[in-house]
C-alpha atoms as a PDB file:
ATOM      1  CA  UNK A   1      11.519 -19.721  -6.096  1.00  0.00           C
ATOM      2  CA  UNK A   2      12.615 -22.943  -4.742  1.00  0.00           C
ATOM      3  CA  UNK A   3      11.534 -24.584  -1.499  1.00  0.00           C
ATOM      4  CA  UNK A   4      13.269 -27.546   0.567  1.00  0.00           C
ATOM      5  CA  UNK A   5      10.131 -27.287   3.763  1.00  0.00           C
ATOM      6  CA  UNK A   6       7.109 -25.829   3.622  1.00  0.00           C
ATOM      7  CA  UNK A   7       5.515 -24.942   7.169  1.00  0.00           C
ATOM      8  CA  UNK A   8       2.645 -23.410   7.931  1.00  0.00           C
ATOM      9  CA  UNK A   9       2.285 -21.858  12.032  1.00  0.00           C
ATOM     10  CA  UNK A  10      -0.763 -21.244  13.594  1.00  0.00           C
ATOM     11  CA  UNK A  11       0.727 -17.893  15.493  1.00  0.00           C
ATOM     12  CA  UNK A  12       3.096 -15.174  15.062  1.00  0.00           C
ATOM     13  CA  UNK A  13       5.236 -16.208  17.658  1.00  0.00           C
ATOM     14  CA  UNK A  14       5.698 -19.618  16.055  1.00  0.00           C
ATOM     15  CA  UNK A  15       6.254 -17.918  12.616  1.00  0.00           C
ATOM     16  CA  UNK A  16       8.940 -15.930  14.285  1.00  0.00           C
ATOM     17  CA  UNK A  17      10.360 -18.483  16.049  1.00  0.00           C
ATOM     18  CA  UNK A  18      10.953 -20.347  12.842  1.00  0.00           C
ATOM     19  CA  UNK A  19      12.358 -17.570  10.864  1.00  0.00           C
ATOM     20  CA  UNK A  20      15.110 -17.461  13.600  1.00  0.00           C
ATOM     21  CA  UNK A  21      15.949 -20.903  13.706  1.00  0.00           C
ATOM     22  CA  UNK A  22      16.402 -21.191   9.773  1.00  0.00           C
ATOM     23  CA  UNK A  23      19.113 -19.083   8.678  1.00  0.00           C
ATOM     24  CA  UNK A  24      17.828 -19.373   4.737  1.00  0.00           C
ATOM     25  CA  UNK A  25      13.894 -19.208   5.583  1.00  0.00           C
ATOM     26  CA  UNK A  26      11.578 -16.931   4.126  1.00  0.00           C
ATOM     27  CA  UNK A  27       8.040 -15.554   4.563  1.00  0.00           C
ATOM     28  CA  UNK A  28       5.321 -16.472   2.517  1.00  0.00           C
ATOM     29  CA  UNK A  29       2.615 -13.367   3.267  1.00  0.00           C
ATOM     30  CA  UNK A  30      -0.227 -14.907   0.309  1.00  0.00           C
ATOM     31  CA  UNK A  31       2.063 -15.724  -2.502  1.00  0.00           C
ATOM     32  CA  UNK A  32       0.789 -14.041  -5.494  1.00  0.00           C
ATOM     33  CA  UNK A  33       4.400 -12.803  -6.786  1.00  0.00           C
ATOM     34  CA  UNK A  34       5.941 -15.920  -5.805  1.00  0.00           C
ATOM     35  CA  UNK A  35       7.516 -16.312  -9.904  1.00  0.00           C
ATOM     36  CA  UNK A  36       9.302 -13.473  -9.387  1.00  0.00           C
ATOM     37  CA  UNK A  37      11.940 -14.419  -7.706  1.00  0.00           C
ATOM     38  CA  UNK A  38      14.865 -17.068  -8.716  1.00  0.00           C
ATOM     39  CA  UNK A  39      15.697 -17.591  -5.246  1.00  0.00           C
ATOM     40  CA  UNK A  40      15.951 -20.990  -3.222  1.00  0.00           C
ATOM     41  CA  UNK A  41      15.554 -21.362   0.860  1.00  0.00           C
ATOM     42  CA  UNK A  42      15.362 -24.211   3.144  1.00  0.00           C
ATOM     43  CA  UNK A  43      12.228 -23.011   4.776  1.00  0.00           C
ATOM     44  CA  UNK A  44       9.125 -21.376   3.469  1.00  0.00           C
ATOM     45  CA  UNK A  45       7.027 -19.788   6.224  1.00  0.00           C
ATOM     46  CA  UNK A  46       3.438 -19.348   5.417  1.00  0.00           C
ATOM     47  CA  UNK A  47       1.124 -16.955   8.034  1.00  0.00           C
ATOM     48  CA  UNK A  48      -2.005 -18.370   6.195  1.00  0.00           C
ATOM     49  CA  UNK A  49      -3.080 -20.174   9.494  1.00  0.00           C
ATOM     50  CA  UNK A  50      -1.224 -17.415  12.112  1.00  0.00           C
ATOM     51  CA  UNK A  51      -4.573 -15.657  12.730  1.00  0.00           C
ATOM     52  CA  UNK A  52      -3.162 -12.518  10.918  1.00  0.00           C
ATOM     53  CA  UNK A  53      -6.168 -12.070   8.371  1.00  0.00           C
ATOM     54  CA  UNK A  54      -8.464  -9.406   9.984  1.00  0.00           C
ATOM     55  CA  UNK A  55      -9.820  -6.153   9.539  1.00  0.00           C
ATOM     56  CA  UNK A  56     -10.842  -5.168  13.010  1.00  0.00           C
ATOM     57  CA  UNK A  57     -12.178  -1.184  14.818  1.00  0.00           C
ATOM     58  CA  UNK A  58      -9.088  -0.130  16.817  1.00  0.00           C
ATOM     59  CA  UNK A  59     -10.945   3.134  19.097  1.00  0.00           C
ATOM     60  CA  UNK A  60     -11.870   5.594  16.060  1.00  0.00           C
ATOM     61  CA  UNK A  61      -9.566   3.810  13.563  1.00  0.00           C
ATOM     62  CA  UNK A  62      -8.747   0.410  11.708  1.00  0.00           C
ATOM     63  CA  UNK A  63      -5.982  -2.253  12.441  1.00  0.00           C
ATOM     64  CA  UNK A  64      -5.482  -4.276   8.999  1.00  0.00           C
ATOM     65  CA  UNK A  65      -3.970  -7.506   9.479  1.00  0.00           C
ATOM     66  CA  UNK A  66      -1.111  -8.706   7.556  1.00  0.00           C
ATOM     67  CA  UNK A  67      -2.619 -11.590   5.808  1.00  0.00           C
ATOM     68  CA  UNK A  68      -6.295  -9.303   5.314  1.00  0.00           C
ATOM     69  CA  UNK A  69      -6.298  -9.782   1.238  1.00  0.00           C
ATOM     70  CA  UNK A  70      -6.921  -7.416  -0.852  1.00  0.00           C
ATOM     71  CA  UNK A  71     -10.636  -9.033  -1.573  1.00  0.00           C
ATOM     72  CA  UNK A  72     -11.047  -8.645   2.333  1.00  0.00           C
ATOM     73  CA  UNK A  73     -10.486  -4.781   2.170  1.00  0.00           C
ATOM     74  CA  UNK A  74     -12.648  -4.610  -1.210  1.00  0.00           C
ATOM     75  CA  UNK A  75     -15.756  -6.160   0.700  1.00  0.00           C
ATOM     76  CA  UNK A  76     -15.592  -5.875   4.610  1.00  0.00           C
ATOM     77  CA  UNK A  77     -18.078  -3.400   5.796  1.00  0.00           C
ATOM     78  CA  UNK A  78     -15.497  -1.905   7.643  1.00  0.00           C
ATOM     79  CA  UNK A  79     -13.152  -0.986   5.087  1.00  0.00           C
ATOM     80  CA  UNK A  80     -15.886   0.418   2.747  1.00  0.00           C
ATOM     81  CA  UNK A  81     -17.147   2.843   5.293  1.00  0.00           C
ATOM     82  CA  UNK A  82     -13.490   4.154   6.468  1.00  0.00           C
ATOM     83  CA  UNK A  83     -12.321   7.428   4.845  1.00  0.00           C
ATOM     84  CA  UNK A  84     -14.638   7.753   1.680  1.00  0.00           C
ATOM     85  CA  UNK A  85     -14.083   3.890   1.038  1.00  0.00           C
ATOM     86  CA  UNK A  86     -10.749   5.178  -0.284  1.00  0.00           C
ATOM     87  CA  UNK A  87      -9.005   1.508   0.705  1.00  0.00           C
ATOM     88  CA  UNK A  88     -12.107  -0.632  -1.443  1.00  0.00           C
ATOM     89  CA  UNK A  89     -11.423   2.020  -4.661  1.00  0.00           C
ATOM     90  CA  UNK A  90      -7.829   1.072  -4.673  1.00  0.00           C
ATOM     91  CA  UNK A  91      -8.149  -2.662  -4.707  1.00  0.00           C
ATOM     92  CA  UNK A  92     -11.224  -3.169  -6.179  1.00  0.00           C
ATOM     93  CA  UNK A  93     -10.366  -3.063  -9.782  1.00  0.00           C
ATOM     94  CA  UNK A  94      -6.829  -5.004  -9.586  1.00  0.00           C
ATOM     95  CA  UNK A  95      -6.727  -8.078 -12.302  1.00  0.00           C
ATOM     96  CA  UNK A  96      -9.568 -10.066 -10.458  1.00  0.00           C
ATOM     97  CA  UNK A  97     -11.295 -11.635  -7.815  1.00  0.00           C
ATOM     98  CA  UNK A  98      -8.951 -14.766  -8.069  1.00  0.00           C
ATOM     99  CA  UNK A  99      -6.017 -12.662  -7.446  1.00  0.00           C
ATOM    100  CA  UNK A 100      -7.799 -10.172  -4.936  1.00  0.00           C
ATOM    101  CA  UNK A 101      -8.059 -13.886  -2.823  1.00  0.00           C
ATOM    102  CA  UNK A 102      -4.418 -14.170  -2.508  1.00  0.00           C
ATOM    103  CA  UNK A 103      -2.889 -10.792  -2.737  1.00  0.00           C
ATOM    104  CA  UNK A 104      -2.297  -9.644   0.800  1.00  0.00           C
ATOM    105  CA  UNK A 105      -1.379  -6.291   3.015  1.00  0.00           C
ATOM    106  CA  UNK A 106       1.381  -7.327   4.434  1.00  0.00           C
ATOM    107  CA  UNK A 107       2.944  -9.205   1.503  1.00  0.00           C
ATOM    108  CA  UNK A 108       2.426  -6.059  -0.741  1.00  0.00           C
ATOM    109  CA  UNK A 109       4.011  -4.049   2.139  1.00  0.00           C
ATOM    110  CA  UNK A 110       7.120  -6.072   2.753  1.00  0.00           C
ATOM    111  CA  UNK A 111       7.272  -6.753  -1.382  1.00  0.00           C
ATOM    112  CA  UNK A 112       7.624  -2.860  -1.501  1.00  0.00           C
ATOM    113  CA  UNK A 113       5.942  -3.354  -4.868  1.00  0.00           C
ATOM    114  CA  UNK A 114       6.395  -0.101  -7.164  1.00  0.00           C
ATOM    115  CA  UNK A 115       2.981  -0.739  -9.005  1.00  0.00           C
ATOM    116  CA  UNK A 116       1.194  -0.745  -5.749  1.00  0.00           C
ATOM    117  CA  UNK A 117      -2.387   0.877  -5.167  1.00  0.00           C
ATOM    118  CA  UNK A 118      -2.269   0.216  -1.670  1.00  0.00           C
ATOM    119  CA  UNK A 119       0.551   1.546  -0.355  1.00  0.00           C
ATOM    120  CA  UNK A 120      -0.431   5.046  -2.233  1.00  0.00           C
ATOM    121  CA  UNK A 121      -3.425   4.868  -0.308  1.00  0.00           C
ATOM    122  CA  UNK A 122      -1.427   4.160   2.709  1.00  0.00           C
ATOM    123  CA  UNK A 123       0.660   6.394   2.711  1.00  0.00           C
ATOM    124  CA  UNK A 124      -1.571   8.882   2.396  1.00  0.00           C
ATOM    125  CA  UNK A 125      -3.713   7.546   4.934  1.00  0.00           C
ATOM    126  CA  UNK A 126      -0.666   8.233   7.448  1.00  0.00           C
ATOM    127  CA  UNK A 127      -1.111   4.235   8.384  1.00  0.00           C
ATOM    128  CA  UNK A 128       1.609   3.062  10.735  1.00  0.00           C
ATOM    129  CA  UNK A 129       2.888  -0.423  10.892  1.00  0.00           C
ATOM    130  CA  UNK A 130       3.429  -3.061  13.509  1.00  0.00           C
ATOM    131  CA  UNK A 131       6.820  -5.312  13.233  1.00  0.00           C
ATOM    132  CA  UNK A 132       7.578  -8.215  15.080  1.00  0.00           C
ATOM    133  CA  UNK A 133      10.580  -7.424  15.913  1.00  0.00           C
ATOM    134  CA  UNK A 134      10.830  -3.586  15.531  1.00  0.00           C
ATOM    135  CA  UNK A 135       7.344  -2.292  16.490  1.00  0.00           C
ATOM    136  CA  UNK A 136       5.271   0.281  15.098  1.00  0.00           C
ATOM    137  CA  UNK A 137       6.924   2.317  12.804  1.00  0.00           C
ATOM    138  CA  UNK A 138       5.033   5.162  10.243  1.00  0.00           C
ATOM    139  CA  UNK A 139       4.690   3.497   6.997  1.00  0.00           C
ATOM    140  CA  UNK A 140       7.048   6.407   5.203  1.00  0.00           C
ATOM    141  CA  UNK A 141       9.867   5.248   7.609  1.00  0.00           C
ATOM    142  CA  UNK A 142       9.565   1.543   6.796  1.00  0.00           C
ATOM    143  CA  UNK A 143       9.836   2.469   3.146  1.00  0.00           C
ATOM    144  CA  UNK A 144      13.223   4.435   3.644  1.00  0.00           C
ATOM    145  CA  UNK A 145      14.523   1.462   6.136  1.00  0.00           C
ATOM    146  CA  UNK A 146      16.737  -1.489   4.507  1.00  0.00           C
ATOM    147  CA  UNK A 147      14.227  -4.235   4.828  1.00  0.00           C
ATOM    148  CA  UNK A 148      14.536  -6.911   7.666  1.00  0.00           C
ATOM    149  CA  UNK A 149      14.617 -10.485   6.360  1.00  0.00           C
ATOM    150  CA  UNK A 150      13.756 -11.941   9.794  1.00  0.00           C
ATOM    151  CA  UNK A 151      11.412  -9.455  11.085  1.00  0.00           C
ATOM    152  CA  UNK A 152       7.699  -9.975  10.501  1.00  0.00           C
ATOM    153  CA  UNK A 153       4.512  -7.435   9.875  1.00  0.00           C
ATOM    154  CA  UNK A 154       2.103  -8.309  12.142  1.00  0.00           C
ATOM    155  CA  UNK A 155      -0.540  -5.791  10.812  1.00  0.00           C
ATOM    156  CA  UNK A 156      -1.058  -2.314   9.869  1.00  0.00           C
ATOM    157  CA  UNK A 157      -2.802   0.328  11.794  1.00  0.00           C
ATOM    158  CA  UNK A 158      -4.987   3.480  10.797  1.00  0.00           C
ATOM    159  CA  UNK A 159      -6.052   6.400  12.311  1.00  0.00           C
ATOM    160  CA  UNK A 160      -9.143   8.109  12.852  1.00  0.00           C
ATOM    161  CA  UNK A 161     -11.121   8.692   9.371  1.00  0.00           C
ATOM    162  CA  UNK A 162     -12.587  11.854   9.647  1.00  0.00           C
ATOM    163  CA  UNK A 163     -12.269  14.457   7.132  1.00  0.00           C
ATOM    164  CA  UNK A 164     -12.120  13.608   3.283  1.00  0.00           C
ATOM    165  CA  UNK A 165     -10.314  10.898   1.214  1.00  0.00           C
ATOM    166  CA  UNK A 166      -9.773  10.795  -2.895  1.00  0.00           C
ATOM    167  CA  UNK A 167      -8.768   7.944  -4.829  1.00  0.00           C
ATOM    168  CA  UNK A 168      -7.151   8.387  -8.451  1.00  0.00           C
ATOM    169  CA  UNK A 169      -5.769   6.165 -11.053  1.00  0.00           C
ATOM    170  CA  UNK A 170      -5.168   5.672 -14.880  1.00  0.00           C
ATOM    171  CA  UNK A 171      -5.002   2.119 -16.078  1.00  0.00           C
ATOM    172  CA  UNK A 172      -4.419   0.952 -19.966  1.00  0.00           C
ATOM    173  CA  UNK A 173      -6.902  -1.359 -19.348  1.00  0.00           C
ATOM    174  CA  UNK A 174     -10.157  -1.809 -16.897  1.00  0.00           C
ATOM    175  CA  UNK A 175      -8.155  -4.646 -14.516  1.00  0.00           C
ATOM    176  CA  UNK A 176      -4.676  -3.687 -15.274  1.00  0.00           C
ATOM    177  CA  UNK A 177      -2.331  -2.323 -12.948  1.00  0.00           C
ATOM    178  CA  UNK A 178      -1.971   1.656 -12.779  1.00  0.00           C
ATOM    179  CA  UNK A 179      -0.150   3.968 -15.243  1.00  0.00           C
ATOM    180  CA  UNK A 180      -0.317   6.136 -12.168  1.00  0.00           C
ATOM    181  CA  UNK A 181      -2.045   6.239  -8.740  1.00  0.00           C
ATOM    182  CA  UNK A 182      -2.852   9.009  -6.564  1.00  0.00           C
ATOM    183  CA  UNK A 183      -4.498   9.057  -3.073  1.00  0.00           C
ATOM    184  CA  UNK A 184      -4.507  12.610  -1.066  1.00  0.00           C
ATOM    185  CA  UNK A 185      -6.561  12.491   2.327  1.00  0.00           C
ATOM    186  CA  UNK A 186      -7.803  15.933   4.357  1.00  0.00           C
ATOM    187  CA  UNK A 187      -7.833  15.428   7.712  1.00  0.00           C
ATOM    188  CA  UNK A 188      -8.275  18.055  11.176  1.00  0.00           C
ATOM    189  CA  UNK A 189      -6.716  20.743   8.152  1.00  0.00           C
ATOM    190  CA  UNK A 190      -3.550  18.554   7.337  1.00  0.00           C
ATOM    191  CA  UNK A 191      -3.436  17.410   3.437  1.00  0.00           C
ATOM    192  CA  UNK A 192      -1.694  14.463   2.433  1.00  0.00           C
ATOM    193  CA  UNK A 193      -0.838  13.254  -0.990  1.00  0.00           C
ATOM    194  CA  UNK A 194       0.786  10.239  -2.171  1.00  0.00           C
ATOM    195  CA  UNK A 195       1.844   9.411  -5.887  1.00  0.00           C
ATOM    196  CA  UNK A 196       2.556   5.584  -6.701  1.00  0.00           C
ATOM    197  CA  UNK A 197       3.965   3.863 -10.161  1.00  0.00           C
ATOM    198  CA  UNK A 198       5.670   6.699 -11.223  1.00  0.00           C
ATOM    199  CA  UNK A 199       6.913   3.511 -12.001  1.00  0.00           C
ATOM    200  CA  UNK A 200       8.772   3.778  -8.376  1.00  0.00           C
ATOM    201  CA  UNK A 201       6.983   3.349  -5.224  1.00  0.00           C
ATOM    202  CA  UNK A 202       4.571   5.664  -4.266  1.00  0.00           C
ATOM    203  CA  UNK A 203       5.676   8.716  -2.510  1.00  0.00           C
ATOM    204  CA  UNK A 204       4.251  11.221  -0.157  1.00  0.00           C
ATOM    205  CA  UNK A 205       3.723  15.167  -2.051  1.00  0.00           C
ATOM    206  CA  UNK A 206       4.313  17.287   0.627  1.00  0.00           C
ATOM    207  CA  UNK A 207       5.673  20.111  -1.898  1.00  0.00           C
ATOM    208  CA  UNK A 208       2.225  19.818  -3.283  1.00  0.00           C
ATOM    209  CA  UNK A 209       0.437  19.408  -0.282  1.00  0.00           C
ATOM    210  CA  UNK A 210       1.934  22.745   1.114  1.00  0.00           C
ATOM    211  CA  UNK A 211       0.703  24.519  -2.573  1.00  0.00           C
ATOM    212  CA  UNK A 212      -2.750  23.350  -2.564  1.00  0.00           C
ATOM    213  CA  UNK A 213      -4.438  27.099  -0.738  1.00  0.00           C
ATOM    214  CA  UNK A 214      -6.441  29.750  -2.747  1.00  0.00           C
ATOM    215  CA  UNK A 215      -8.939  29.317  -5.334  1.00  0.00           C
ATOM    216  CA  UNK A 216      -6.804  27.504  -8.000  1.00  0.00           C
ATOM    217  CA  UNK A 217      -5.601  25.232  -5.331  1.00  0.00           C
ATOM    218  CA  UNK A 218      -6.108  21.814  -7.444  1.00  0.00           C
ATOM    219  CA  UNK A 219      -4.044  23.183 -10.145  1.00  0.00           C
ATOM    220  CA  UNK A 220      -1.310  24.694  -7.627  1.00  0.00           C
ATOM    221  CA  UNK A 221      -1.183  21.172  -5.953  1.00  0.00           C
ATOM    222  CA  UNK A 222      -0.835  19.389  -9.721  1.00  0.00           C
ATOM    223  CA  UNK A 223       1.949  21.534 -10.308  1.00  0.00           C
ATOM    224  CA  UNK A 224       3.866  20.902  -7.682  1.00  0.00           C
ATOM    225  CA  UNK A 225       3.908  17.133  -7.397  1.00  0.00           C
ATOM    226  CA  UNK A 226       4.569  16.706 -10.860  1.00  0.00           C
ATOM    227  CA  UNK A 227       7.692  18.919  -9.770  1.00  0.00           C
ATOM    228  CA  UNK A 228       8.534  17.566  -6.413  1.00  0.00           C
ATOM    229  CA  UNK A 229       8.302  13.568  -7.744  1.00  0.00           C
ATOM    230  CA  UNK A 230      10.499  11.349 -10.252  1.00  0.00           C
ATOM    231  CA  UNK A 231       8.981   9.797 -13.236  1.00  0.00           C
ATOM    232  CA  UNK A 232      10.464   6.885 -15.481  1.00  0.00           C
ATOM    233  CA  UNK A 233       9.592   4.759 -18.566  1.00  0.00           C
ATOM    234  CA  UNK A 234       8.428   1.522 -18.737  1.00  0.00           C
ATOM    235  CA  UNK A 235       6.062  -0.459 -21.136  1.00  0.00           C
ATOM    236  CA  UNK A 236       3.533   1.239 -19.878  1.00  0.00           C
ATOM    237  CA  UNK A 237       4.180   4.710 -20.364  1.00  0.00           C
ATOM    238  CA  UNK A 238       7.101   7.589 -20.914  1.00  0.00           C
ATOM    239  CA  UNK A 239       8.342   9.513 -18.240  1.00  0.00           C
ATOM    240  CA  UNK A 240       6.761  12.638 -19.921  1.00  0.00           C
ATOM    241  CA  UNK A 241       3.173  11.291 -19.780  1.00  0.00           C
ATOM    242  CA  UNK A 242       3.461  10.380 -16.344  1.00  0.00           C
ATOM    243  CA  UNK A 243       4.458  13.489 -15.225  1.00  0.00           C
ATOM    244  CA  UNK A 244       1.614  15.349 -17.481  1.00  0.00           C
ATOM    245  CA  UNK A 245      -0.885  12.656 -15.740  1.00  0.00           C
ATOM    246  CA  UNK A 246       0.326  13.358 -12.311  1.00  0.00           C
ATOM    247  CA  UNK A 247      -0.563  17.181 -12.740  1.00  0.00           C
ATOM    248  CA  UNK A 248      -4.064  16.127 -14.051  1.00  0.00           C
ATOM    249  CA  UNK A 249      -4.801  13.592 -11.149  1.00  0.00           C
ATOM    250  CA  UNK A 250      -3.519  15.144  -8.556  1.00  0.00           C
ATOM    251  CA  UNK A 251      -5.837  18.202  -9.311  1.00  0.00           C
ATOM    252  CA  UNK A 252      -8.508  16.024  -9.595  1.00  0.00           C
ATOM    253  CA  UNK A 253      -7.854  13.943  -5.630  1.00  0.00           C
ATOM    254  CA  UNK A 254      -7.151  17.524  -4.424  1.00  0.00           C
ATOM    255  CA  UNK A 255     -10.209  18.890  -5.778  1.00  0.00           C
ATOM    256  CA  UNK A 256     -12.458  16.397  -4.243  1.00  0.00           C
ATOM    257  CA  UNK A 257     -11.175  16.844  -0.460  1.00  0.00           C
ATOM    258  CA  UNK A 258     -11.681  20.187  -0.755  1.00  0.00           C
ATOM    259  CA  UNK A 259     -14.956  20.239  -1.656  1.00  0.00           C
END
């Protein structure tokens, strides 16, 4: 990617306010994946000083904000403690600390990155988020909207954690990214599951979610995502093993909240 300005605001409304005036300007929301685009823009908009990087108790929930890195959710008491400490298990393990220091929530939401932990455990979560621009909006209907080039995510909020939360993943290697993820969360009798790097991005089960009842209900649930979802090929693995892994992992997240 190629830069003419670099700017760095110390709020949101000054972030916004430069996005607007710059028809080619762009957000920078940490920078990690910066290499993967070929793109140029006259302004590059970082939020690193906007006072976006907080985790923070909102009532009986959590309000992530959109420059919180992924280190940040690994470590902050807050985020460990929050439904089973399902947020720390996704991010914990991703290629290292260096990179857990500069990866950030609201850069991997906007990226809509297919090999994403967090937004499996997001979406299963049920976590809303908060635009600029468009307000909140449930994470699921983000994902199906065209994305906004001069909107902004402010931060993303959770709901209460009660009830049970299960964190699943395969990877080829210990800090590589996932084969395939799987989050599913139990909550006042609702189940949620969410499969991620089918190698698409992550997806909510409810096909699976609404077969997961009598005693073979793991198995019932496996079944049906690995059903319900898509799977591809990629250097990684086949479409075939995906699918067979989905079956085994979902069983396994739907197991534990049930327990």
């Amino acid at each position: 990617m190629a830069v003419r300005t670099y700017v760095k605001p110390t709020s949101l409304s000054e972030a916004a306010a430069l996005l607007a005036a710059h028809e080619r300007a762009v957000i920078i929301g940490g920078g990690a994946y910066l290499r993967l685009g070929a793109r140029s823009f006259d302004v590059a908009v970082d939020l690193y000083d906007a006072g976006l990087d907080y985790v923070r108790e909102t009532g009986d929930g959590l309000e992530l904000g959109a420059m919180a890195t992924y280190r940040m959710l690994e470590t902050d008491p807050l985020t460990r403690a929050y439904a089973d400490g399902v947020l720390a298990r996704a991010v914990e393990r991703i290629v290292g600390v260096q990179m857990r220091n500069i990866v950030t929530v609201g850069g991997t939401i906007y990226g809509r990155y297919a090999f994403s932990n967090l937004t499996t455990a997001l979406l299963a979560l049920g976590a809303d988020v908060m635009l600029h621009r468009a307000g909140r909006v449930t994470l699921e209907d983000f994902f199906q909207r065209k994305p906004d080039p001069w909107d902004i995510l402010a931060s993303v909020v959770l709901p209460s954690a009660g009830g049970r939360a299960a964190w699943q993943e395969l990877t080829r290697t210990c800090n590589d990214f996932a084969v395939l993820n799987v989050a599913a969360v139990r909550r006042d009798g609702e189940l949620r599951i969410a499969v991620g790097a089918r190698p698409g991005l992550a997806r909510l089960c409810p096909e699976a979610a609404a077969a997961a009842s009598g005693d073979d209900a793991p198995a019932r649930a496996g079944e049906a995502a690995a059903a319900e979802l898509d799977f591809g090929d990629d250097v990684r693995a086949s479409a075939d093993y995906r699918r067979a892994l989905c079956r085994a992992l979902v069983a396994r997240a739907v197991g534990e909240v049930l327990s």
